[in-house]
N, C-alpha and C. Protein backbone atom coordinates (compact mmCIF):
# COMPACT_ATOMS: atom_id res chain seq x y z
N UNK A 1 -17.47 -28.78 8.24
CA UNK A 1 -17.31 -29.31 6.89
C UNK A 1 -17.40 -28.18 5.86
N UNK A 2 -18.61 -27.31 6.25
CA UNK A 2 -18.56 -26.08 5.17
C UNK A 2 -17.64 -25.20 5.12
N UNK A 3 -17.36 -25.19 6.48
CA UNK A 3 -15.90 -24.26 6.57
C UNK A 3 -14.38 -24.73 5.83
N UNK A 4 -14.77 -25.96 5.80
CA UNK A 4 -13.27 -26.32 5.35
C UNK A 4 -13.40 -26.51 3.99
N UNK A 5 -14.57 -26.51 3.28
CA UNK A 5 -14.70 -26.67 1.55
C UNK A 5 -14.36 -25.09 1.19
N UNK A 6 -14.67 -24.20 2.25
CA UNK A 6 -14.91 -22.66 1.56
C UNK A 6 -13.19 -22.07 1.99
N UNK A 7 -12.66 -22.45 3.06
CA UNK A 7 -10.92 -22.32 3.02
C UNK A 7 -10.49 -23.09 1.81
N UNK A 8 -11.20 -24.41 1.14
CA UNK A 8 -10.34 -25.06 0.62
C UNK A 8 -10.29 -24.43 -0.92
N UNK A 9 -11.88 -23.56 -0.85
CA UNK A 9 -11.70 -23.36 -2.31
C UNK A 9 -11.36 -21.62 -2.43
N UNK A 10 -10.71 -21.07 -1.40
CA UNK A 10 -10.44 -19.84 -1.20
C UNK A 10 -8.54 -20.07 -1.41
N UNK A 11 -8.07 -20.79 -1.15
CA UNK A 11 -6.91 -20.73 -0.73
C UNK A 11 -6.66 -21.51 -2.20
N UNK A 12 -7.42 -22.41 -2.91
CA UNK A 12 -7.59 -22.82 -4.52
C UNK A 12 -7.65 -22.11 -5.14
N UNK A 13 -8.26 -20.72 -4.96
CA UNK A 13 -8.67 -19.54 -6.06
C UNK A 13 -7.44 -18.66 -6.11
N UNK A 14 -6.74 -18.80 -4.54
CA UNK A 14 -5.66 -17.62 -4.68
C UNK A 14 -4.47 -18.29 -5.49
N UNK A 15 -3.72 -19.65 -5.68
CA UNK A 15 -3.19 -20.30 -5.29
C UNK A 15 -3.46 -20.41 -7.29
N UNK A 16 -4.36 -20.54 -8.07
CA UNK A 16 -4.95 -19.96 -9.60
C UNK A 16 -4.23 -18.73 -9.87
N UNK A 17 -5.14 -17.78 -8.99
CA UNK A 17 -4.55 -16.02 -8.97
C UNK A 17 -3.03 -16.01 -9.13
N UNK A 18 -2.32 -16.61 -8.48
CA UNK A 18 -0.57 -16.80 -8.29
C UNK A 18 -0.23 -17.11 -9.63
N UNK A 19 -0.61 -18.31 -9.92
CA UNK A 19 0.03 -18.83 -11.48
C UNK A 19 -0.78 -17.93 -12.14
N UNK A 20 -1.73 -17.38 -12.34
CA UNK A 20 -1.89 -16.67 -13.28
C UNK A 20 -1.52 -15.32 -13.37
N UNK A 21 -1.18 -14.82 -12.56
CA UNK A 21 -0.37 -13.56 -12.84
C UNK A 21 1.27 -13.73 -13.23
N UNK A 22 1.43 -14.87 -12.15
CA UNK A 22 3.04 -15.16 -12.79
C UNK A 22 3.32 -15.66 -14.24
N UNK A 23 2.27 -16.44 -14.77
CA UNK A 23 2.37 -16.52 -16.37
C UNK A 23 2.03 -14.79 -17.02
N UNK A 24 1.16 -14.21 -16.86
CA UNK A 24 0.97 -12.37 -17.52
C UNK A 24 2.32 -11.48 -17.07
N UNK A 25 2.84 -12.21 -15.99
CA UNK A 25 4.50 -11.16 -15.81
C UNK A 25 5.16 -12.07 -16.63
N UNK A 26 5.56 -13.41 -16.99
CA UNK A 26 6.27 -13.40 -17.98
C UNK A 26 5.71 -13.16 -19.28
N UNK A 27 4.76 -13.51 -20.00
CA UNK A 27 4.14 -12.51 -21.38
C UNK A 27 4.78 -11.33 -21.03
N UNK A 28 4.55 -10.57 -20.41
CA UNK A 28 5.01 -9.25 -20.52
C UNK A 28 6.33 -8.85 -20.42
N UNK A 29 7.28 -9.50 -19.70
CA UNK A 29 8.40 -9.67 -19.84
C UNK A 29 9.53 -9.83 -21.19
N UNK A 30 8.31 -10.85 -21.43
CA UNK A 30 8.91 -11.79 -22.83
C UNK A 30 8.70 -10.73 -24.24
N UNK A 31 7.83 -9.65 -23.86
CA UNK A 31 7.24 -8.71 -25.24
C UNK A 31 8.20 -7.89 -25.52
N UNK A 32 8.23 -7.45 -26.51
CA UNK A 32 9.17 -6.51 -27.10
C UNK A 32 8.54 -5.30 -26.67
N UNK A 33 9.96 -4.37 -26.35
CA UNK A 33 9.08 -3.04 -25.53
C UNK A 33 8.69 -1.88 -26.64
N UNK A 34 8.83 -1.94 -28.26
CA UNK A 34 8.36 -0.81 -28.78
C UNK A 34 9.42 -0.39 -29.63
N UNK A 35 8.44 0.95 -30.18
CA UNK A 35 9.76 1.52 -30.98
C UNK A 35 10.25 2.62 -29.90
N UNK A 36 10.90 3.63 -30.37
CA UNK A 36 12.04 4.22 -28.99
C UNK A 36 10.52 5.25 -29.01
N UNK A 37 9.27 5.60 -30.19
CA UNK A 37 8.71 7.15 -29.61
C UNK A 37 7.93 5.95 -28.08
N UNK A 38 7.75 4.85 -28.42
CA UNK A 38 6.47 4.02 -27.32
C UNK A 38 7.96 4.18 -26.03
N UNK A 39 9.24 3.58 -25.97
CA UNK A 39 9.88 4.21 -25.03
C UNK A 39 10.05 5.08 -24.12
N UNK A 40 10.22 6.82 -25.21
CA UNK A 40 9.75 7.45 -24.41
C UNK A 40 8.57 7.99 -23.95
N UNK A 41 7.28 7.45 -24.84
CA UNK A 41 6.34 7.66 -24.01
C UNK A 41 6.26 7.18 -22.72
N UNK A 42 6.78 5.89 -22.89
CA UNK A 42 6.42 5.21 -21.49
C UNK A 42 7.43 5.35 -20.33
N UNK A 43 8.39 6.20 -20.17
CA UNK A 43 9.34 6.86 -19.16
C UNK A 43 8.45 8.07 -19.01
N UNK A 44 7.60 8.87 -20.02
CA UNK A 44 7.23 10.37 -19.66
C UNK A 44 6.24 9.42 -18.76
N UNK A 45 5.35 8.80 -18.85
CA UNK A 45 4.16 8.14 -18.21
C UNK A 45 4.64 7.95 -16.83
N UNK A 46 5.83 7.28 -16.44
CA UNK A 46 6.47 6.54 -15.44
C UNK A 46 6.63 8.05 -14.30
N UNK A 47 7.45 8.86 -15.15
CA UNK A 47 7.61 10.15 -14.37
C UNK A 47 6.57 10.34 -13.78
N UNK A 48 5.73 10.54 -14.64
CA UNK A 48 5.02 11.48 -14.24
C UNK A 48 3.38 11.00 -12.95
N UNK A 49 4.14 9.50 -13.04
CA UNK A 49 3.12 8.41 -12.47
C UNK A 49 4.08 8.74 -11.10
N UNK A 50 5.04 8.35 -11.22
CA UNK A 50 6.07 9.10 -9.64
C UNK A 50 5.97 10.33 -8.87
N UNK A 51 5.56 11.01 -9.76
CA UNK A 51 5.48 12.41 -9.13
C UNK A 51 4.00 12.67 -8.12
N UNK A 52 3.23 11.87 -8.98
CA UNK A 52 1.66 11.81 -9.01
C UNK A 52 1.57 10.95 -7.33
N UNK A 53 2.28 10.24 -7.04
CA UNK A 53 1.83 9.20 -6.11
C UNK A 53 3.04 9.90 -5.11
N UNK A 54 3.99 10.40 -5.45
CA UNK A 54 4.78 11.14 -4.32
C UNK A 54 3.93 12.40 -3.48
N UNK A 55 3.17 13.16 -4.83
CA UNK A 55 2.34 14.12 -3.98
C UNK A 55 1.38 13.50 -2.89
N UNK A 56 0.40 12.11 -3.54
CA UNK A 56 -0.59 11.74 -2.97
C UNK A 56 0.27 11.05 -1.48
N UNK A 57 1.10 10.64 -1.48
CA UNK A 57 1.78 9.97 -0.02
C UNK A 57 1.83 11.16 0.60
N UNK A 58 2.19 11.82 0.20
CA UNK A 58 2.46 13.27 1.40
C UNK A 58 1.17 13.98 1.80
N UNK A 59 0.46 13.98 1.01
CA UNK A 59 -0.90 13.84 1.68
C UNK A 59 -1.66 13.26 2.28
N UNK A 60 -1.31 11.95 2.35
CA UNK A 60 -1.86 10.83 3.16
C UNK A 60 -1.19 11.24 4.08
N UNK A 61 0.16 11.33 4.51
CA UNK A 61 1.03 11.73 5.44
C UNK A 61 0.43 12.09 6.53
N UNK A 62 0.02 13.55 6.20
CA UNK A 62 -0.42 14.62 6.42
C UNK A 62 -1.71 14.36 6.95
N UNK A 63 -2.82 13.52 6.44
CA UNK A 63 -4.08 13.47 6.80
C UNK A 63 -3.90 12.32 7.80
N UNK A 64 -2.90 11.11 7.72
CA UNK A 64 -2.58 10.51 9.03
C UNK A 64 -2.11 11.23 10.54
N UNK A 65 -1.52 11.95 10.12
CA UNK A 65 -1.05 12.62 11.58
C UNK A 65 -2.16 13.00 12.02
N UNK A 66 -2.30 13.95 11.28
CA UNK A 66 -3.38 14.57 11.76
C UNK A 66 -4.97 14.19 12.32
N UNK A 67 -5.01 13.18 11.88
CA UNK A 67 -6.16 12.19 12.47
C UNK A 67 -5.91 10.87 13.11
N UNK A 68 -4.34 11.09 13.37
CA UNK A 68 -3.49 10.10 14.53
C UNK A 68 -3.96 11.25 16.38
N UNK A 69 -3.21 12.37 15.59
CA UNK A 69 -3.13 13.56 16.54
C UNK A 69 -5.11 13.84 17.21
N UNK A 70 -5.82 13.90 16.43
CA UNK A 70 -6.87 14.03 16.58
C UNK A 70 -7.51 13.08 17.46
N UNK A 71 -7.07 11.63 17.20
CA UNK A 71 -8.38 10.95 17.86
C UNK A 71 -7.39 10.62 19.52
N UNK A 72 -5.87 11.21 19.26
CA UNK A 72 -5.61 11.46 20.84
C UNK A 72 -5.69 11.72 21.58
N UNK A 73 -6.29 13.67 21.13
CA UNK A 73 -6.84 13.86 21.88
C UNK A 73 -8.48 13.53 22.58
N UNK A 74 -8.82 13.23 21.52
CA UNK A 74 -10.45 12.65 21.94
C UNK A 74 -10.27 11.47 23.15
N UNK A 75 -8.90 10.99 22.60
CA UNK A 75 -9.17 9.57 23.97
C UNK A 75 -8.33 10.01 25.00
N UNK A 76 -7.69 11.00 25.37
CA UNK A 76 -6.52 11.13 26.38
C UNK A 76 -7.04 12.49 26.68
N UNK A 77 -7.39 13.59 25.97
CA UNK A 77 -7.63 15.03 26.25
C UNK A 77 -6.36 15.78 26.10
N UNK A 78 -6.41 16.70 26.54
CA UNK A 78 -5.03 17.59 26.16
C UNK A 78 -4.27 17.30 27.50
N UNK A 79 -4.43 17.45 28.62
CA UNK A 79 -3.03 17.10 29.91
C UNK A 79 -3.24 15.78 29.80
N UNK A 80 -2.92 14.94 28.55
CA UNK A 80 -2.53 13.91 28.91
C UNK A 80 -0.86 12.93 29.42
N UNK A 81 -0.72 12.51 30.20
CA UNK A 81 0.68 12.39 30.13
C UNK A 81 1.27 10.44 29.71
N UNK A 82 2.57 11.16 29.45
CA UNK A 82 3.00 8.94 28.37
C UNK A 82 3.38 8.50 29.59
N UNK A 83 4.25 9.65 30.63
CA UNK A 83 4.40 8.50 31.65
C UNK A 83 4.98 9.53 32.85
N UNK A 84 4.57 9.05 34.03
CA UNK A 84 4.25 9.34 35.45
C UNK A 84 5.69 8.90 36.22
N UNK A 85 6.69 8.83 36.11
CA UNK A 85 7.35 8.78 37.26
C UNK A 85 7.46 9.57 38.42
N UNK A 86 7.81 9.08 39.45
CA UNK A 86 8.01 10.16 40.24
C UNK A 86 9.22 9.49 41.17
N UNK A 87 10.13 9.75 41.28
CA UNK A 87 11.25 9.68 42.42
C UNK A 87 11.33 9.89 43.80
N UNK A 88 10.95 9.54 44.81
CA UNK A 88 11.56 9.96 45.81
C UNK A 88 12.39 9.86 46.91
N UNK A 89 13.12 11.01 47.59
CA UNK A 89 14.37 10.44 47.96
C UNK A 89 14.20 10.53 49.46
């Protein structure tokens, strides 16, 4: 019973969360975007928000492999092999 009041009022709260962001994207939608200097401020912002999160992905990149690569070898060791066939005739 408690379980199903606390799904019921979890999946109620998100289900709030939904309409209420979808009403703040249209307000914002609906606003007038500025005069042209708030324009280009807000393209220099955008740039420079792109550039910012392009570096940080490539660093995540980078710190994924590398601690993909890492915990491989911890669980396999270095002669580890993907796969063993062997043929014979």
């Amino acid at each position: 019973m408690l379980a199903a009041l606390v799904i019921a009022m979890g999946m109620g709260s998100a289900a709030v969360a939904l309409v209420w962001a979808r009403r703040f994207y249209v307000e914002m939608m609906a606003a007038d975007e500025g005069t042209e200097l708030m324009r280009e401020i807000a393209t220099s912002v955008r740039v420079g928000a792109a550039a910012y999160l392009k570096q940080q992905n490539k660093w995540v990149l980078i710190v994924f492999v590398v601690v993909a690569l890492l915990l491989g070898v911890v669980s396999f060791g270095w002669n580890f092999k993907v796969c063993s066939l062997r043929l014979h005739s």
